[in-house]
N, C-alpha and C. Protein backbone atom coordinates (compact mmCIF):
# COMPACT_ATOMS: atom_id res chain seq x y z
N UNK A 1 -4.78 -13.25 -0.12
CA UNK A 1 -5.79 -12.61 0.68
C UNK A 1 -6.40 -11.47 -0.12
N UNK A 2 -7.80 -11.37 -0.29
CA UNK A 2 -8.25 -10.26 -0.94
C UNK A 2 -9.20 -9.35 0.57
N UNK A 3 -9.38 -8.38 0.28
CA UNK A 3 -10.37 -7.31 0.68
C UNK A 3 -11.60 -8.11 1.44
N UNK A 4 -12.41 -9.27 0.91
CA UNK A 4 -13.34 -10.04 1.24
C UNK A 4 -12.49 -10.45 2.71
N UNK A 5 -11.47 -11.38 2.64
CA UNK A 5 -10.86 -11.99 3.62
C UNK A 5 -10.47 -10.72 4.88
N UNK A 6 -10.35 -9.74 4.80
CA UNK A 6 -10.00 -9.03 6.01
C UNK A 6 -11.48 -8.84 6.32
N UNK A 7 -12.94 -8.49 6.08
CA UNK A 7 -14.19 -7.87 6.27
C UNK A 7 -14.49 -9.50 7.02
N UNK A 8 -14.44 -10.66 6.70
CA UNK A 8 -14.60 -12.07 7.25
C UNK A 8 -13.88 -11.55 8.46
N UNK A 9 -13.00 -11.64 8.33
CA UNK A 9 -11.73 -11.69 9.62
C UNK A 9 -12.50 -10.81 10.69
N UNK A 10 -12.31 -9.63 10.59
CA UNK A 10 -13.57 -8.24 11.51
C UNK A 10 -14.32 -8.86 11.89
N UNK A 11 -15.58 -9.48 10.92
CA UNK A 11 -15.87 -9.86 11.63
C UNK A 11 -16.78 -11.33 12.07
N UNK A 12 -16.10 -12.23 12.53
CA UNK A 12 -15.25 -12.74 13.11
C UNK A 12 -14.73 -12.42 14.46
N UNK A 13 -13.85 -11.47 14.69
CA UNK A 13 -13.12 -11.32 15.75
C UNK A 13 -13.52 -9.63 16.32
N UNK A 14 -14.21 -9.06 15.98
CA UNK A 14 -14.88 -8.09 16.37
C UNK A 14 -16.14 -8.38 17.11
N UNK A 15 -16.76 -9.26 16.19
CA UNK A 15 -18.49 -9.00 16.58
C UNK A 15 -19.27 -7.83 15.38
N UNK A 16 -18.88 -7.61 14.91
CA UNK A 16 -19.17 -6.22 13.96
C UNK A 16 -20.45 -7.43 13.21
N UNK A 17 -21.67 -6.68 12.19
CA UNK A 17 -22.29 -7.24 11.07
C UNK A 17 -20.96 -7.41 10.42
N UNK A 18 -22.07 -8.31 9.10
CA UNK A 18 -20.87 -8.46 8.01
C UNK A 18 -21.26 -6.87 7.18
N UNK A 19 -22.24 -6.10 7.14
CA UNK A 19 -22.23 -5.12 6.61
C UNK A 19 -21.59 -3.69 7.80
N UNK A 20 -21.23 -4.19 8.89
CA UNK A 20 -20.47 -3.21 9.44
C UNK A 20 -19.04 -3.61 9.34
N UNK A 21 -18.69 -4.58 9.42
CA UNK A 21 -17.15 -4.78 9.21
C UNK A 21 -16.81 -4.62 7.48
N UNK A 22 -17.60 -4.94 6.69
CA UNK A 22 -17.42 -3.93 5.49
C UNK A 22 -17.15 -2.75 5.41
N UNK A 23 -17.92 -2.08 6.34
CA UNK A 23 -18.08 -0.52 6.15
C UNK A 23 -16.90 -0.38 7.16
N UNK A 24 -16.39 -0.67 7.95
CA UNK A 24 -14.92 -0.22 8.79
C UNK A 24 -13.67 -0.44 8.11
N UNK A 25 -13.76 -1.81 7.07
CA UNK A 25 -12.93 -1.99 6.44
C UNK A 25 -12.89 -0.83 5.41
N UNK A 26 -14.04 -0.55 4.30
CA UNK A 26 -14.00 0.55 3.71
C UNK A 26 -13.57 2.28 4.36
N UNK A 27 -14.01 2.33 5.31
CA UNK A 27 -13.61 3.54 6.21
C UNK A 27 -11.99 3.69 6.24
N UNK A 28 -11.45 2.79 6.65
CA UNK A 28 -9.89 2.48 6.66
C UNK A 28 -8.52 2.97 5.62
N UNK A 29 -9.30 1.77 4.55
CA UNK A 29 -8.72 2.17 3.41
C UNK A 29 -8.82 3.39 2.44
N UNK A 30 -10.09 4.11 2.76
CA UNK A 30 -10.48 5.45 1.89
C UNK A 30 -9.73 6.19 3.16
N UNK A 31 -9.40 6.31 4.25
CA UNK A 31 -8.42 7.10 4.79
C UNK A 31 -7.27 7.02 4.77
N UNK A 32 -6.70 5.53 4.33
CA UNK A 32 -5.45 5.47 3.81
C UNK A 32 -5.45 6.17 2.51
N UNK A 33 -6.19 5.90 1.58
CA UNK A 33 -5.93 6.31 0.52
C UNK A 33 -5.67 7.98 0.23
N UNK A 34 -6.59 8.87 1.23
CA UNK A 34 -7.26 10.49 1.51
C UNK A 34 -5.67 10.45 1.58
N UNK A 35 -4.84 9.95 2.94
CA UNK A 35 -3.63 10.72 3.27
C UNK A 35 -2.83 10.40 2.43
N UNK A 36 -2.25 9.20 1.75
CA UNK A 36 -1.59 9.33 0.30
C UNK A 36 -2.05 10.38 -1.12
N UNK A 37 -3.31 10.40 -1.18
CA UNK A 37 -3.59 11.24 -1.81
C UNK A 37 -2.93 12.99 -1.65
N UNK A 38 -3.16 13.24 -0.10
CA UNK A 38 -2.48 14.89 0.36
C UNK A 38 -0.96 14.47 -0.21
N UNK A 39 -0.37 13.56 0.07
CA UNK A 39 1.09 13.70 -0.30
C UNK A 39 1.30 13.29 1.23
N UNK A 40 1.10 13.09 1.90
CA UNK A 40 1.35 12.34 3.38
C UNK A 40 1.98 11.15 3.28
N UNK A 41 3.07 10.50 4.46
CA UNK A 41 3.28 9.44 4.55
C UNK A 41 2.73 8.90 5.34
N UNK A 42 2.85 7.30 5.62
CA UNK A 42 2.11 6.46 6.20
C UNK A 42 2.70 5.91 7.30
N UNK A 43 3.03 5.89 8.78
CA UNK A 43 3.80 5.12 8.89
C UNK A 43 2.86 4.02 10.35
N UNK A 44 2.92 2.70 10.11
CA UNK A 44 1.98 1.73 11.39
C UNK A 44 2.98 1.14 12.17
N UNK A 45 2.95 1.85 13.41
CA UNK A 45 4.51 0.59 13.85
C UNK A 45 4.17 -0.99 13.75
N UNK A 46 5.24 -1.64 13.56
CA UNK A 46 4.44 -2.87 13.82
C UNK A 46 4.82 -3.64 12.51
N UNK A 47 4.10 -2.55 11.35
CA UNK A 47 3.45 -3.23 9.97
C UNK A 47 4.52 -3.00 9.42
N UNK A 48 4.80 -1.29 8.73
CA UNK A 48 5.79 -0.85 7.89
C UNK A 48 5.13 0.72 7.41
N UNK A 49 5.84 0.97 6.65
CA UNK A 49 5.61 2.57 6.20
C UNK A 49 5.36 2.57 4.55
N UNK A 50 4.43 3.26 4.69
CA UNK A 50 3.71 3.68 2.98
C UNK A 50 4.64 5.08 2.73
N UNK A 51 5.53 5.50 1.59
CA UNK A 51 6.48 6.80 1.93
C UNK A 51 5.87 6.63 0.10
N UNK A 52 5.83 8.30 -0.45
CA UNK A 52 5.72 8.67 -1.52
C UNK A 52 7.14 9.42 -2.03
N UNK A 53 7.27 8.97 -3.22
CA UNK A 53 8.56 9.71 -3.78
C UNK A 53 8.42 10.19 -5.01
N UNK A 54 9.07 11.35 -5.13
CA UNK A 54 8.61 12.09 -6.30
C UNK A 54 10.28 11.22 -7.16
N UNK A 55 9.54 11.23 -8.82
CA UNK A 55 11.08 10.19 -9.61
C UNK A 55 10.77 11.69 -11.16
N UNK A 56 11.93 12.39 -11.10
CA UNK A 56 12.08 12.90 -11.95
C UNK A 56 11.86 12.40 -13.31
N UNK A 57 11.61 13.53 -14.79
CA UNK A 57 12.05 13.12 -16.01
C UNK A 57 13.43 12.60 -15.99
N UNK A 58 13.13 11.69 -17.10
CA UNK A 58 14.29 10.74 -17.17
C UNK A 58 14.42 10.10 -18.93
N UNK A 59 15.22 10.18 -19.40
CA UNK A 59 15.00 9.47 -20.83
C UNK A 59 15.23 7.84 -20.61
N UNK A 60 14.22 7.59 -21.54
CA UNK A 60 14.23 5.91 -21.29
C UNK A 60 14.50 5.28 -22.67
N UNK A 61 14.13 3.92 -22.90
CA UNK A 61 14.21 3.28 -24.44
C UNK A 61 13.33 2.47 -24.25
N UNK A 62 13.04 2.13 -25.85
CA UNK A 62 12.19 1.56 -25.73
C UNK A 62 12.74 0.28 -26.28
N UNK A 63 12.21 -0.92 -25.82
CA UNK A 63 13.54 -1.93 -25.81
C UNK A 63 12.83 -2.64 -26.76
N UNK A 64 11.58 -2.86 -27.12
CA UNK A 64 11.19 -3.64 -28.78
C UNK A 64 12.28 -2.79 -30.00
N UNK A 65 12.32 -1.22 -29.93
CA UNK A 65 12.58 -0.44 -31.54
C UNK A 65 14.18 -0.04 -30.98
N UNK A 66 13.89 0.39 -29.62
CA UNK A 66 15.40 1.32 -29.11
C UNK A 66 15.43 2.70 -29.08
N UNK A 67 14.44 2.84 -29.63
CA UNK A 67 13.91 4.03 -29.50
C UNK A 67 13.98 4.67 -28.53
N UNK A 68 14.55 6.17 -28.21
CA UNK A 68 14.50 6.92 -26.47
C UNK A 68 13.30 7.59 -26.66
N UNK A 69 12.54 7.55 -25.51
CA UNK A 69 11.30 8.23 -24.56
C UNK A 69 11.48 9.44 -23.83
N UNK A 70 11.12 9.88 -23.73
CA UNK A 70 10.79 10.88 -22.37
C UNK A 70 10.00 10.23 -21.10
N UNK A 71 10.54 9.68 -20.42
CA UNK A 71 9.66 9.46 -19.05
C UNK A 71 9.41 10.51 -18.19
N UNK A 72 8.18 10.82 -18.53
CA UNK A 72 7.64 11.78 -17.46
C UNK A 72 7.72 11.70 -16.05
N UNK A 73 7.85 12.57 -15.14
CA UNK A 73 8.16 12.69 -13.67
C UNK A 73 6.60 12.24 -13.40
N UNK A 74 6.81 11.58 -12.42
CA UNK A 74 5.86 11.18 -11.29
C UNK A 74 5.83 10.83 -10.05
N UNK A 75 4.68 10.62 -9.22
CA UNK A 75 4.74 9.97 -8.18
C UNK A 75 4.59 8.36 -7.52
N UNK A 76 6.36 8.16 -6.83
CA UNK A 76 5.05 6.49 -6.90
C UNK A 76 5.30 6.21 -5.33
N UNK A 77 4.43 5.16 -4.94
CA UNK A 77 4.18 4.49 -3.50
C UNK A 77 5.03 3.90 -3.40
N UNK A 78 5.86 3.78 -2.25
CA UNK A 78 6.74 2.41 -1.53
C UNK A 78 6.24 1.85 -0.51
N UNK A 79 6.89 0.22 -0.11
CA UNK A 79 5.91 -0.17 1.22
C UNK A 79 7.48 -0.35 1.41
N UNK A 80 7.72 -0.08 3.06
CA UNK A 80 8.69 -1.09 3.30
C UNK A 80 8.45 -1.45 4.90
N UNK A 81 8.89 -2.60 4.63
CA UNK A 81 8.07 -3.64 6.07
C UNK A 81 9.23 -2.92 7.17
N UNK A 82 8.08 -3.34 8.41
CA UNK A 82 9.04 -2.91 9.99
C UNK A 82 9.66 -3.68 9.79
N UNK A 83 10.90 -4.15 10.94
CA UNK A 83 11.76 -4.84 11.34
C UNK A 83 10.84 -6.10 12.11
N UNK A 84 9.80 -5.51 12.71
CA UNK A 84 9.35 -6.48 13.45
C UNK A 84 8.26 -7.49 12.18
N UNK A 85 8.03 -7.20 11.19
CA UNK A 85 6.84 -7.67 10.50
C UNK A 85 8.13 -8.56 9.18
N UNK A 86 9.60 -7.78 9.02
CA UNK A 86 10.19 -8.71 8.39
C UNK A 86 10.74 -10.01 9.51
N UNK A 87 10.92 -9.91 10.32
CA UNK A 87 11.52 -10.90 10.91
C UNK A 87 10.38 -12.20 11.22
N UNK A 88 9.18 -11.63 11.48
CA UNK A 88 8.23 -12.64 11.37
C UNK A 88 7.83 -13.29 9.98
N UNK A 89 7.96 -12.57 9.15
CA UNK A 89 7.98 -13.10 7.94
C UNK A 89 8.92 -14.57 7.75
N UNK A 90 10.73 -13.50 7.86
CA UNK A 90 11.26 -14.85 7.99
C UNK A 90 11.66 -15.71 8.82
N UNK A 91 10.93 -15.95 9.78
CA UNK A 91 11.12 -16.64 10.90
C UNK A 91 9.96 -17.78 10.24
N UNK A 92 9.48 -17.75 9.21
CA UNK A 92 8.58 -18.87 8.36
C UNK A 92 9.29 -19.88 7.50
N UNK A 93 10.50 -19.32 7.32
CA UNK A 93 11.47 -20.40 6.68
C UNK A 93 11.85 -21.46 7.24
């Protein structure tokens, strides 16, 4: 599924234009993105939770030479699904 396929979907099942269900779809995601950006978490019941975690320096290697790195601290995104969105998942098996 890409980005195209949810703006179809809207609308579709909205009634929206196809240039307004674009623009709701875009509205959406640039507000998801705004509150990850503050350092905010995400959470949709239902879906699952977007949570940011800060991952300290860390020495790494480099596995072509073996060489150790410095891995710089950063931030990264996690998704992890509800209970209700994994069980529908595997209730597809």
């Amino acid at each position: 599924m890409v980005k195209a396929d949810i703006v179809d979907f809207v609308y579709e099942k909205v009634g929206f234009t196809r240039k307004e269900a674009a623009d709701a779809v875009d509205i959406l995601f640039d507000y998801i993105k705004n509150i990850l950006e503050e350092g905010e978490d995400i959470h949709i019941v239902g879906f699952g939770s977007f949570n940011l975690r800060n991952k300290c320096e860390r020495i790494g290697r480099n596995p072509k030479t073996g060489e150790e790195i410095v891995i710089t601290p950063r931030r990264v995104l996690t998704f992890k699904p509800s209970r209700i969105l994994l069980d529908l998942v595997n209730h597809q098996l």
